[in-house]
Protein backbone atom coordinates (compact mmCIF):
# COMPACT_ATOMS: atom_id res chain seq x y z
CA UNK A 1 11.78 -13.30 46.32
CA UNK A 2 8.59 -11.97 45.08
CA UNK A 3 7.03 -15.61 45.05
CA UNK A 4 8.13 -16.34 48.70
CA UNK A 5 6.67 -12.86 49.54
CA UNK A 6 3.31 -14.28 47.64
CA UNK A 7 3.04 -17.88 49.44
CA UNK A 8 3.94 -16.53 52.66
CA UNK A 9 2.06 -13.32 52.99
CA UNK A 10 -0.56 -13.10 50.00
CA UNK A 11 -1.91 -16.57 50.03
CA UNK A 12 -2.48 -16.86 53.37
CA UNK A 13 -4.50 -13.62 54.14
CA UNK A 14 -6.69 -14.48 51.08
CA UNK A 15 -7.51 -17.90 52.36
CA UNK A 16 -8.37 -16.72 55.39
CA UNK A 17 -10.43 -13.86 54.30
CA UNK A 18 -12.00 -16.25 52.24
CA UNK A 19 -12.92 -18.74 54.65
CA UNK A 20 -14.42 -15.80 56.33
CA UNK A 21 -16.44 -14.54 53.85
CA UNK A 22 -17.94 -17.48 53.47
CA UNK A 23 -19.95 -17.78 56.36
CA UNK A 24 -21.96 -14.62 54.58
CA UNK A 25 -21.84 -15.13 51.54
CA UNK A 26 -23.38 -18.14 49.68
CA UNK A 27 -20.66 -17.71 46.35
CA UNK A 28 -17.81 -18.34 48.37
CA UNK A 29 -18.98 -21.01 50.26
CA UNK A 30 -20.16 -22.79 47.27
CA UNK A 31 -16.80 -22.42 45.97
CA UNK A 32 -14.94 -23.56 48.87
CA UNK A 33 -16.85 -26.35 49.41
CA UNK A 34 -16.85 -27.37 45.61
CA UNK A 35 -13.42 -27.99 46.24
CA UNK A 36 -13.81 -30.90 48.76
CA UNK A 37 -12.28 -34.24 47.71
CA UNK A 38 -10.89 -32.34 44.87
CA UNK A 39 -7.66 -34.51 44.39
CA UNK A 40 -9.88 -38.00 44.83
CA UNK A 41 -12.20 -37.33 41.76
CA UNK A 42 -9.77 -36.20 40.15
CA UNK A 43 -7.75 -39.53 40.66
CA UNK A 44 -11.42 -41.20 39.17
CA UNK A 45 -11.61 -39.55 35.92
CA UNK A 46 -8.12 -39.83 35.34
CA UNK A 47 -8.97 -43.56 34.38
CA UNK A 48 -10.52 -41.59 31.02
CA UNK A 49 -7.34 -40.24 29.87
CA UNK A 50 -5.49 -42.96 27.23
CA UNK A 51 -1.66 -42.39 27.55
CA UNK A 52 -1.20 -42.35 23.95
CA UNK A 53 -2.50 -39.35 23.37
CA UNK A 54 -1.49 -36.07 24.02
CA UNK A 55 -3.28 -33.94 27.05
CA UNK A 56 -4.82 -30.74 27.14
CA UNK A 57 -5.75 -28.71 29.78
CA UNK A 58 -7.57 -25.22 29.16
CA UNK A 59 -8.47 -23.53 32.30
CA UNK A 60 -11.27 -20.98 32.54
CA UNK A 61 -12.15 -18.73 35.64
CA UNK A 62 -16.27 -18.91 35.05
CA UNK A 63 -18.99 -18.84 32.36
CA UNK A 64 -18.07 -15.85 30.03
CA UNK A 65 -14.04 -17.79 29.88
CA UNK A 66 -15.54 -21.35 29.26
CA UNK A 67 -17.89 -19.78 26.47
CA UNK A 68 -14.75 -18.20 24.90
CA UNK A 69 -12.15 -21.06 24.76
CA UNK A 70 -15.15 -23.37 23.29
CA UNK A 71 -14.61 -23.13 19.92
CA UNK A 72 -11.09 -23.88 20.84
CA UNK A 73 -12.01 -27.24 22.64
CA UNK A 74 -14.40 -27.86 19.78
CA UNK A 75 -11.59 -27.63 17.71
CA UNK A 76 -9.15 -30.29 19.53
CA UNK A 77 -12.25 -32.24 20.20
CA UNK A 78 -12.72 -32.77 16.53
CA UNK A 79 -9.23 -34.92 16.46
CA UNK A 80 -10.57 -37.18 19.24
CA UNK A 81 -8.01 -39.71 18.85
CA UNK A 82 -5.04 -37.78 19.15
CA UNK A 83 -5.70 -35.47 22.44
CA UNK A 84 -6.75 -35.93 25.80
CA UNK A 85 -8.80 -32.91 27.03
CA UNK A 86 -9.34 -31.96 30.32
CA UNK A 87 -11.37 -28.43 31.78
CA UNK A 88 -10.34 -26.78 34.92
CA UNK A 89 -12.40 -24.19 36.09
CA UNK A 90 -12.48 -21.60 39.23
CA UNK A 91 -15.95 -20.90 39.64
CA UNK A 92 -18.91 -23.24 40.36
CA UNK A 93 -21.14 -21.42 37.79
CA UNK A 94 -19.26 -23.13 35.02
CA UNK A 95 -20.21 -26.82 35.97
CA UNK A 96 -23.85 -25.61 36.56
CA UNK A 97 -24.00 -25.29 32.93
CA UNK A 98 -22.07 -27.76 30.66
CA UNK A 99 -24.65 -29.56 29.79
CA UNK A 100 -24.28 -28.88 25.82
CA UNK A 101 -20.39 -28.94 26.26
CA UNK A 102 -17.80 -31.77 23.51
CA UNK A 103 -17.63 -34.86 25.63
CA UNK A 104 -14.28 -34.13 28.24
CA UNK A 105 -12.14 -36.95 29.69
CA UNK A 106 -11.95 -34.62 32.60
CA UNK A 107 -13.53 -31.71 34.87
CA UNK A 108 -11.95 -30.33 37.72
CA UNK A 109 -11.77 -27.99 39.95
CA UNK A 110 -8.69 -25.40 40.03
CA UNK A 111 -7.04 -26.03 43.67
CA UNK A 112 -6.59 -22.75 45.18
CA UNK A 113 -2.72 -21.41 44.51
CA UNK A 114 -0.73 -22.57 47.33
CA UNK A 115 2.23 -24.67 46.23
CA UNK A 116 1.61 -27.97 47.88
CA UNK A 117 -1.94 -28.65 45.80
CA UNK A 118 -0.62 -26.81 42.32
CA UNK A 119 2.23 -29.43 42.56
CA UNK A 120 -0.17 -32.38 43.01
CA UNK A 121 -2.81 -31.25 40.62
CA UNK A 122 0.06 -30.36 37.85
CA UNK A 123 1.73 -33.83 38.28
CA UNK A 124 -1.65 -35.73 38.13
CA UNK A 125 -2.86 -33.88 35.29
CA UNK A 126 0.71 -34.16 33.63
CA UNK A 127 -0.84 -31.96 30.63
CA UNK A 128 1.47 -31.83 27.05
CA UNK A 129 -0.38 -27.77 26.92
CA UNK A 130 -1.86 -25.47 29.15
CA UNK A 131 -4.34 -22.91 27.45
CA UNK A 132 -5.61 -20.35 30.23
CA UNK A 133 -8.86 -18.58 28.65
CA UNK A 134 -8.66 -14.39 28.79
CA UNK A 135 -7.53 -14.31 32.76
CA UNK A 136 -7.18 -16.23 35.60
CA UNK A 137 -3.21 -16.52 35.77
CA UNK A 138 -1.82 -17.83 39.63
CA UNK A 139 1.24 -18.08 40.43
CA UNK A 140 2.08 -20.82 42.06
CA UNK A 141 -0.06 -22.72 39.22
CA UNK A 142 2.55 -20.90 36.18
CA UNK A 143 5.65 -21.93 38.34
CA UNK A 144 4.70 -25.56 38.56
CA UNK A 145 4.08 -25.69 34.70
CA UNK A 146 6.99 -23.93 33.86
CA UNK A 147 9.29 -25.95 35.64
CA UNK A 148 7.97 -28.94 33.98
CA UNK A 149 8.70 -27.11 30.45
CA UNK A 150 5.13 -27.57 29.53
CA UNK A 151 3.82 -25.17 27.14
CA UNK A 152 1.49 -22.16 28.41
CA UNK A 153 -0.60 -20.33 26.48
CA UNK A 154 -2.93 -17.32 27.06
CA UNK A 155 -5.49 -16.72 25.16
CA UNK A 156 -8.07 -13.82 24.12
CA UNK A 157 -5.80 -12.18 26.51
CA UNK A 158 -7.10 -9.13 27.71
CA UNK A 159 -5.28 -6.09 28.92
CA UNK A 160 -7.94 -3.20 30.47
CA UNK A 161 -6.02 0.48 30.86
CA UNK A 162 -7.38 0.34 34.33
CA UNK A 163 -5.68 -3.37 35.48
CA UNK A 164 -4.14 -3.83 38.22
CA UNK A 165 -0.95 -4.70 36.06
CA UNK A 166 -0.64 -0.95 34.90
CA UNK A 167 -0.13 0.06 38.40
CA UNK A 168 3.35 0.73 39.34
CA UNK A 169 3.33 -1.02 42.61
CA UNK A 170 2.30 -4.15 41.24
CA UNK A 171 4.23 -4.18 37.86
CA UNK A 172 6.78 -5.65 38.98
CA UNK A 173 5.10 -8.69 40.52
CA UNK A 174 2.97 -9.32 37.23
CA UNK A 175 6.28 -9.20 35.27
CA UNK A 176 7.83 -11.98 37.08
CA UNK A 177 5.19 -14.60 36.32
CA UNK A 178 3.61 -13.66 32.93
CA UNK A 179 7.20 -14.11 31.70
CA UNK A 180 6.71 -18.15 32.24
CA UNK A 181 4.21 -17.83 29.51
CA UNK A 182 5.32 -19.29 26.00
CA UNK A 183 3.20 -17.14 24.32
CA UNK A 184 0.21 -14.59 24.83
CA UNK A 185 -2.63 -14.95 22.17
CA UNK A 186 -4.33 -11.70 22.42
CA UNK A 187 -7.45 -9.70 20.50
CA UNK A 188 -6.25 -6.62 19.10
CA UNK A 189 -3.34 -4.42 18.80
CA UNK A 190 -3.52 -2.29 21.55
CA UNK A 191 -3.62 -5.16 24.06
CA UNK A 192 -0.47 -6.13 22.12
CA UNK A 193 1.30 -3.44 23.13
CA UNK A 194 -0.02 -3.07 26.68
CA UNK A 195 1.10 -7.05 27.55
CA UNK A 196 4.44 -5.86 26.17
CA UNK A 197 5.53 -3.45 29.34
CA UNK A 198 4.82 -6.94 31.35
CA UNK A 199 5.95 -9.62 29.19
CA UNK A 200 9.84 -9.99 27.82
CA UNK A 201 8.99 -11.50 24.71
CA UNK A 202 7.05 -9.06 22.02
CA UNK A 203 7.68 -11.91 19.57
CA UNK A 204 5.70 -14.25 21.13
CA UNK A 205 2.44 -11.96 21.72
CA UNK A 206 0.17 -12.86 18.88
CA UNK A 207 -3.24 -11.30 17.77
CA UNK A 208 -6.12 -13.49 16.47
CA UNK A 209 -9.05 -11.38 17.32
CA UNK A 210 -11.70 -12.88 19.66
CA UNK A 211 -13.10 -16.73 19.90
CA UNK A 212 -16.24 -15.43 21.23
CA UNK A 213 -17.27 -14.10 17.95
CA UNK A 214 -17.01 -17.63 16.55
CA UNK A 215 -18.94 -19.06 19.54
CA UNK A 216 -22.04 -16.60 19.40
CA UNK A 217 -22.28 -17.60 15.84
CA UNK A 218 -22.37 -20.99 16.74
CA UNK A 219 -24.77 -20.64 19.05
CA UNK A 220 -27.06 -18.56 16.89
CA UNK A 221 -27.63 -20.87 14.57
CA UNK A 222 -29.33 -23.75 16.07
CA UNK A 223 -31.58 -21.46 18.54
CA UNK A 224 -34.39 -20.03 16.73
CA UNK A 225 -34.80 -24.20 15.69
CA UNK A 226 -36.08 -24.14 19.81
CA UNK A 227 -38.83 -25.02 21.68
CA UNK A 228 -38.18 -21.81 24.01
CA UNK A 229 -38.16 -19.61 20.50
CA UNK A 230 -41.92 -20.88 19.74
CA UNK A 231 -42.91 -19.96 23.22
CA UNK A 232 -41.18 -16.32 23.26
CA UNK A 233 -41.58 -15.46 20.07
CA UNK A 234 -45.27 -13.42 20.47
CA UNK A 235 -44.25 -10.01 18.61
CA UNK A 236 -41.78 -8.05 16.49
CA UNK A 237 -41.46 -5.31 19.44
CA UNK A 238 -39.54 -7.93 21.98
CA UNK A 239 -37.22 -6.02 23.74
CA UNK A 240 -34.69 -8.18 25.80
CA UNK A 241 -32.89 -6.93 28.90
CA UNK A 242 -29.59 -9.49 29.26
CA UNK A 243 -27.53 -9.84 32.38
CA UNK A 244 -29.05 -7.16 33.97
CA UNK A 245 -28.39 -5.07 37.39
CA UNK A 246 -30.73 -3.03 40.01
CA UNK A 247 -29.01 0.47 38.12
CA UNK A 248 -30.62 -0.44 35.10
CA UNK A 249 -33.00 -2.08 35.53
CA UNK A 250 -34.94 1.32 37.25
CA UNK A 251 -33.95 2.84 33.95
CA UNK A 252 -35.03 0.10 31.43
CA UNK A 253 -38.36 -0.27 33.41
CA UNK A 254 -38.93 3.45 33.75
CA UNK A 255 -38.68 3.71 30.07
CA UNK A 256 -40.41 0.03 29.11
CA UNK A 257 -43.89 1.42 30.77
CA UNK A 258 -43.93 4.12 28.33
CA UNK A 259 -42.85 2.46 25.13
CA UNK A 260 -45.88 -0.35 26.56
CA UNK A 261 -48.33 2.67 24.91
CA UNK A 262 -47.27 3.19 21.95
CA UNK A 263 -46.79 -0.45 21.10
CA UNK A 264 -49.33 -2.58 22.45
CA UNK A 265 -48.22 -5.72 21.76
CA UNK A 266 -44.90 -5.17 22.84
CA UNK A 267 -42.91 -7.26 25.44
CA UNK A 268 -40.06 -7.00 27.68
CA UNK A 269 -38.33 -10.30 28.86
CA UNK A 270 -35.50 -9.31 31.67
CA UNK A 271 -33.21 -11.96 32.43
CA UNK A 272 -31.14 -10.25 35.68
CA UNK A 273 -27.53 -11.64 36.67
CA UNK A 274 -28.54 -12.54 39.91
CA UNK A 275 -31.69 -14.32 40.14
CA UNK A 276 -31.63 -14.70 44.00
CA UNK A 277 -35.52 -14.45 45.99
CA UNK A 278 -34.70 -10.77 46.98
CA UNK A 279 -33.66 -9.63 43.14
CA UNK A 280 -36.79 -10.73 41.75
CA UNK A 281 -38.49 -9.53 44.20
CA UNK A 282 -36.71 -5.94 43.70
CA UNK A 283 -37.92 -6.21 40.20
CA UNK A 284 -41.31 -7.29 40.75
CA UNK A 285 -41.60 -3.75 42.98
CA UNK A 286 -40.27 -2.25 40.17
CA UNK A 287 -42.87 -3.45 37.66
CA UNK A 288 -45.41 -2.66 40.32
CA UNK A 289 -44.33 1.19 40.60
CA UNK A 290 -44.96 1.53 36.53
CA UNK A 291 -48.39 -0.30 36.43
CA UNK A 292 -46.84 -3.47 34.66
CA UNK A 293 -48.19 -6.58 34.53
CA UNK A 294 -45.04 -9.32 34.68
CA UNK A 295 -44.90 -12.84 34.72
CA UNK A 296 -41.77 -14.84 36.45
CA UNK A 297 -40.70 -17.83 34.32
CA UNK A 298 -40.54 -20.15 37.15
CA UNK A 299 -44.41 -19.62 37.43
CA UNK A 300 -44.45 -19.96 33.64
CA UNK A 301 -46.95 -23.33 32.56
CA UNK A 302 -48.07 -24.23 29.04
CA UNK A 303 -51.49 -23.02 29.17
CA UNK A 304 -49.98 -19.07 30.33
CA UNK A 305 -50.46 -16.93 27.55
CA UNK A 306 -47.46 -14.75 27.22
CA UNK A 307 -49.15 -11.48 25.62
CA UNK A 308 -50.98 -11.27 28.31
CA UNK A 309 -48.27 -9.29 30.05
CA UNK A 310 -46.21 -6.67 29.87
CA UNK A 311 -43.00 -8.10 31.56
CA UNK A 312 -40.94 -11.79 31.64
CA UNK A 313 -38.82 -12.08 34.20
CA UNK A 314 -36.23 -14.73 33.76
CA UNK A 315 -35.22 -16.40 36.88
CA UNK A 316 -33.61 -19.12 35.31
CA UNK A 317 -29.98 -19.51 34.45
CA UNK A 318 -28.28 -20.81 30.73
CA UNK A 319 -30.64 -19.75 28.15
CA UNK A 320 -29.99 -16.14 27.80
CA UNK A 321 -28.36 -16.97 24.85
CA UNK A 322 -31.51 -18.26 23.13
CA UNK A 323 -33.99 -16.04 24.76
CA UNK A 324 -31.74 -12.66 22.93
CA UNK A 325 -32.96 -14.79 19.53
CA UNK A 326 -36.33 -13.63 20.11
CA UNK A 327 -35.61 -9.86 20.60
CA UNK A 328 -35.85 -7.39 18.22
CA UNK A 329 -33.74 -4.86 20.00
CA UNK A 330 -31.47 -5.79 22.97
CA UNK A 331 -30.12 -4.13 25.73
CA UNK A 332 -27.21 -5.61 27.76
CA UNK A 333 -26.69 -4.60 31.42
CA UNK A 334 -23.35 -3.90 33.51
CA UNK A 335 -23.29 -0.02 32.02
CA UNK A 336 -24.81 1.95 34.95
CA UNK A 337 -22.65 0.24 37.53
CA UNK A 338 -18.73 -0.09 38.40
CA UNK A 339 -17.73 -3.42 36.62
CA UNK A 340 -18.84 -3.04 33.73
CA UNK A 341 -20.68 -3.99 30.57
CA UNK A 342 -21.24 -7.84 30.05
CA UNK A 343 -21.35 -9.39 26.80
CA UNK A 344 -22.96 -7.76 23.76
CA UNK A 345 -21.95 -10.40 21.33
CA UNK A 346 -24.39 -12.51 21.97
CA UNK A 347 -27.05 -10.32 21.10
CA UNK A 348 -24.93 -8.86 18.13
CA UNK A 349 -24.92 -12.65 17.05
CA UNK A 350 -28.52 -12.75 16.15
CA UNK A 351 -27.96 -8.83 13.66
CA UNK A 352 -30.04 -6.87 16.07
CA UNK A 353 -29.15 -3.22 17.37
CA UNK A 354 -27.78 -3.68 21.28
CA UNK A 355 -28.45 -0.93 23.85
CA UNK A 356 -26.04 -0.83 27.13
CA UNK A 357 -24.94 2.44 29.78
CA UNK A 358 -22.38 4.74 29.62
CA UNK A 359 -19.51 2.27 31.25
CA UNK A 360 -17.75 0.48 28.18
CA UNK A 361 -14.34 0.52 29.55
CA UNK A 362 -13.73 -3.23 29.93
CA UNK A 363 -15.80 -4.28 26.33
CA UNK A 364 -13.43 -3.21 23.60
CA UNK A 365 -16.09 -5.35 21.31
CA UNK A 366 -19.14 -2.81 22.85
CA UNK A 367 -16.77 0.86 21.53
CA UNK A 368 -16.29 -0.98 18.50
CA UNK A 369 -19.94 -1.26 17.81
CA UNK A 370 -20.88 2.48 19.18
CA UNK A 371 -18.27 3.71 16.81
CA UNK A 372 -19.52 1.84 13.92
CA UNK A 373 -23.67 2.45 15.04
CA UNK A 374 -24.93 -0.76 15.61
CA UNK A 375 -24.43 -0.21 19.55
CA UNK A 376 -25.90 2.47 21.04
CA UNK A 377 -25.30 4.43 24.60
CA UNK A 378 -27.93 6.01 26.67
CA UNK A 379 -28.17 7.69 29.65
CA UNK A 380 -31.53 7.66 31.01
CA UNK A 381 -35.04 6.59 30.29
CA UNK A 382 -36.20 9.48 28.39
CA UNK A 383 -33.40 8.57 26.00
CA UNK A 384 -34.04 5.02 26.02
CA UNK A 385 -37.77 5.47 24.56
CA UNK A 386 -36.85 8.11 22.17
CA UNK A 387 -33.84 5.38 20.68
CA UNK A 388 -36.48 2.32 20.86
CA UNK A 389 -38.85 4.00 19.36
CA UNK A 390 -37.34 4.96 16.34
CA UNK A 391 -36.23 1.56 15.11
CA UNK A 392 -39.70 0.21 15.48
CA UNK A 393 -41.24 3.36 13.89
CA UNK A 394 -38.97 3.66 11.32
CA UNK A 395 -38.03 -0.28 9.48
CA UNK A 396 -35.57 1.09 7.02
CA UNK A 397 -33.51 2.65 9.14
CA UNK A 398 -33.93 -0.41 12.03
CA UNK A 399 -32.94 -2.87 9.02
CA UNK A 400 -30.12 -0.63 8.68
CA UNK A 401 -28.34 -1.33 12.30
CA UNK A 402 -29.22 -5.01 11.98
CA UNK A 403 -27.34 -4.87 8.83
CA UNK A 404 -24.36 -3.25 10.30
CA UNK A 405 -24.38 -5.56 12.83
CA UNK A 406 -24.26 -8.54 10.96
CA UNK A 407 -21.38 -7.47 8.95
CA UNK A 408 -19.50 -6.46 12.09
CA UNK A 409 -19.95 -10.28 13.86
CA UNK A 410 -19.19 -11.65 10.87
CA UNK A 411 -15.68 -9.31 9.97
CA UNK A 412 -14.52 -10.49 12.87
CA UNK A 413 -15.47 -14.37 13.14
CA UNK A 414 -12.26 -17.22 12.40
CA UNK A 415 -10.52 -16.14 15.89
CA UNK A 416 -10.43 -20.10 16.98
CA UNK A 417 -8.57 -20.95 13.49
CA UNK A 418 -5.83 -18.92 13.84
CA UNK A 419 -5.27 -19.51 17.60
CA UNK A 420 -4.99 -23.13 16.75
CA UNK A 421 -2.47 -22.75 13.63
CA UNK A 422 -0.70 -20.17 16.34
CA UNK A 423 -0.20 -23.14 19.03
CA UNK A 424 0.31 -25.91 16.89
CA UNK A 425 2.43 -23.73 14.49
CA UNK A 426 5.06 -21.67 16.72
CA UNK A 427 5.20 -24.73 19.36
CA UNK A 428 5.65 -28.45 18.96
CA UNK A 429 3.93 -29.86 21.14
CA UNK A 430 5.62 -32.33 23.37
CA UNK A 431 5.21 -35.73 23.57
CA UNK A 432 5.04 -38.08 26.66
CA UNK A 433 5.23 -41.14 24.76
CA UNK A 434 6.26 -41.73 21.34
CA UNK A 435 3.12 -41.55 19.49
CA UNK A 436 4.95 -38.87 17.45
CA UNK A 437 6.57 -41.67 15.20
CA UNK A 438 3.18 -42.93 13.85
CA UNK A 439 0.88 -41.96 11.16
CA UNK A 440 -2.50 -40.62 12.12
CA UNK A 441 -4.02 -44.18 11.03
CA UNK A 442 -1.31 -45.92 12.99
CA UNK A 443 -1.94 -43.81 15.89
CA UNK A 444 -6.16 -44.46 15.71
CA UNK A 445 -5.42 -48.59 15.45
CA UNK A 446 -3.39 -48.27 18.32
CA UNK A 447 -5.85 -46.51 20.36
CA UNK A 448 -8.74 -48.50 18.72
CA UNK A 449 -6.93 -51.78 20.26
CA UNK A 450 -6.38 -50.45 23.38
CA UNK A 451 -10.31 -49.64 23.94
C-alpha cells in the first residue's frame, strides 16, 4: 500500500517539481539532462563486464559518498579477475571528478525511482551485490533488488537524531523499505541503535567505524609529493578555509585581516563550495571591506608570486584535498549555516588542529574531535584570532593538537577491512554462473582465454 501511495502520488509531484526547478536552477538541470540516453550507454559499457565474474554495483548519491565507499572499491578492485564493478551515482558532481578513480567496467547514472526504469536498469546491470554508500536509499530501486534476492548492503550508514526517519509520520514508510536490506553496515553504536526502531533485524546491523578515515589517509600520503604543494607551500602560518559558505566566510575574513598583522607572512587560501561568478565575486567584496589583497586561482600563472597577497581564492573544484596539506591550521565551513558542517577528516588527515561553527549536529567525527581537543568551535571573529593565534605563538602547545589529531585519524582507520570481511563473511555471495567450482587460478585462465 505504502509503495502504490509512493509511485502514484510521491514520484510524480517530485518529477514535476523537478522539471520545474530546473528551468532556474542550473543543478537540476544538469542533473536531468545528465540522464539523457541513460539506458543506451549503459547498453555500451556493458560490453566491459565478463560474465564469469561476479558484479558489483555500489551506488553513491555525490562526492562526499563516492570518497567514502573508495577504499571499498579499491578493495574489490584489487581481485580484478574475480568481480565486475560498476558505479552508479545521483549527482553530476561525482563524474566531474573521477579522474584518479580504480579503472570501472561501468559508470552510470541512477535512473530516477519510478518503477518502469529501476526494473530496466536492475535487469541490465543484473549485479551479484548492491553496496549503497551512507544514504541515498529509493524505493522503487530496493524493491527491484529485493525481488531478485540480490544482496543489499548499506554502508557507513548514518542515522542523524534530526532525520526524517525519526519522525512519526514518516516511520512507518522508512520501515517498510529499509527492511529489504540484508544488512546495515553502520559507524558507531548509537547509529546502531537508532537504525534498529526502523529495521527488523538488530542482528544484521553491524558497526565498522567509518571508510572515510581510511580514504583521507590515503589521500594524505601522496599529496605533499605535488606540484600544487611546491606552489602553496610559502609559510608555516597557512591557514586554509575548506568548503566554505557566505556565513563564514564574513567571520573567517573579519578575523584573517587582523591575524594578517601580527603574522606577516601569513596566508589564507579559501576554497568556497560554490565557486559560481557571483560567489567569488561576494568574496572578493569581502576581501575588499578588510583591506586584503587576494588573488583568484583561475588568474593564478607561474611567474605570480604567491606572498605577495594576503588571500587565495580557490575557484577550482577537486583539489581541496591537497591544498588542506599545505595548511597549518584549518578551518572547515558548513557551521554557521543550517546543513551543516562538511568534512573535517580531510584536514584531520594531514595532524593539523581544524576550526568549524557552532552546528556539528550531522558530523559525529567533528564532536568527537571537540571532545578530545583537536577540533575546536568558535563563534565569532574575535574568537577566531584569539584561537589562531595561540597555536602559532605558542609551538608546544600547537604540536600538541597536531599530535592529538594524528592519534585520533589513526584510532579509527581499518573501517574498509572489516566492511569487506562483514559482506563476504555473513553473505555468500551469489553466483550467476558457476565460477564458484574453480580455483582462483582456474578462474584467472579462464578469464585470461576469454580476453
Amino acid at each position: 500500500m505504502l509503495r502504490l501511495i509512493y509511485n502514484l502520488i510521491v514520484v510524480p509531484v517530485v518529477l514535476l517539481a523537478a522539471y520545474a526547478l530546473s528551468i532556474f536552477n542550473k543543478k537540476v538541470y544538469k542533473s536531468i539532462r545528465a540522464r539523457k540516453g541513460l539506458f543506451n550507454k549503459l547498453q555500451r559499457q556493458k560490453m566491459r563486464v565478463n560474465p564469469y565474474k561476479k558484479t558489483i554495483l555500489f551506488h553513491c548519491s555525490s562526492m562526499g559518498e563516492y570518497k567514502q565507499a573508495l577504499p571499498l572499491i579499491k578493495a574489490f578492485r584489487e581481485e580484478e579477475y574475480r568481480y565486475n564493478i560498476i558505479l552508479s551515482l545521483f549527482s553530476p558532481s561525482v563524474v566531474d571528478n573521477l579522474t584518479t578513480a580504480p579503472r570501472l567496467e561501468v559508470v552510470t547514472y541512477l535512473p530516477f525511482d519510478t518503477p518502469f526504469a529501476m526494473n530496466k536498469f536492475v535487469e541490465m546491470c543484473n549485479p551479484d551485490l548492491v553496496v549503497i554508500s551512507k544514504h541515498d536509499v529509493w524505493p522503487n530501486f530496493l524493491h527491484e533488488l529485493s525481488r531478485r534476492d540480490i544482496p543489499i548492503y548499506l554502508v557507513n550508514g548514518l542515522f542523524a537524531t534530526d532525520s526524517k526517519m525519526n519522525r512519526w509520520y514518516a516511520k512507518s514508510f522508512f520501515k517498510a523499505f529499509y527492511k529489504k536490506f540484508t544488512g546495515i553496515i553502520t559507524i558507531n553504536e548509537e547509529n546502531k541503535k537508532r537504525f534498529e526502531t526502523i529495521y527488523p533485524y538488530p542482528d544484521r546491523i553491524f558497526i565498522s567505524g567509518d571508510s572515510r578515515f581510511d580514504t583521507v589517509l590515503c589521500d594524505a600520503e601522496s599529496a605533499r609529493d605535488s606540484d600544487l604543494y611546491r606552489i602553496l607551500k610559502i609559510s608555516d602560518h597557512i591557514l586554509v578555509g575548506g568548503s566554505t559558505w557566505p556565513a563564514g566566510e564574513r567571520i573567517v575574513l573579519n578575523a584573517w585581516s587582523q591575524l594578517k598583522s601580527r603574522f606577516n607572512d601569513g596566508l589564507l587560501i579559501l576554497v568556497p563550495h560554490e565557486i559560481d561568478v557571483d560567489h567569488i565575486y561576494k568574496i572578493e567584496s569581502l576581501c575588499q571591506e578588510n583591506g586584503l589583497n587576494y588573488l583568484v586561482w583561475s588568474d593564478y600563472n607561474e611567474n605570480e608570486d604567491i606572498s605577495a597577497y594576503d588571500v587565495l581564492i580557490v575557484d577550482a573544484m577537486g583539489i581541496l584535498t591537497t591544498i588542506y596539506s599545505v595548511a597549518s591550521v584549518a578551518y572547515v565551513g558548513g557551521g554557521f549555516g543550517k546543513d551543516g558542517l562538511h568534512s573535517v577528516l580531510e584536514p584531520a588527515a594531514y595532524g593539523i588542529p581544524v576550526l568549524f561553527g557552532h552546528n556539528l549536529h550531522k558530523s559525529p567525527e567533528a564532536r568527537d574531535m571537540r571532545d578530545l581537543g583537536s577540533g575546536i568551535v568558535f563563534y565569532n571573529d574575535r574568537e577566531m584570532v584569539e584561537i589562531v593565534s595561540e597555536m602559532w605563538n605558542n609551538h608546544e602547545s600547537y604540536q600538541y593538537l597536531c599530535n592529538l589529531t594524528t592519534q585520533f585519524v589513526k584510532k579509527n582507520a581499518g573501517a574498509t577491512g572489516r566492511i569487506v570481511e562483514i559482506m563476504t563473511q555473513s553473505l555468500e555471495l551469489k553466483s550467476k554462473k558457476f565460477h564458484d567450482s574453480f580455483t582462483d587460478d582456474e578462474l584467472r585462465k579462464l578469464i585470461d582465454d576469454e580476453k
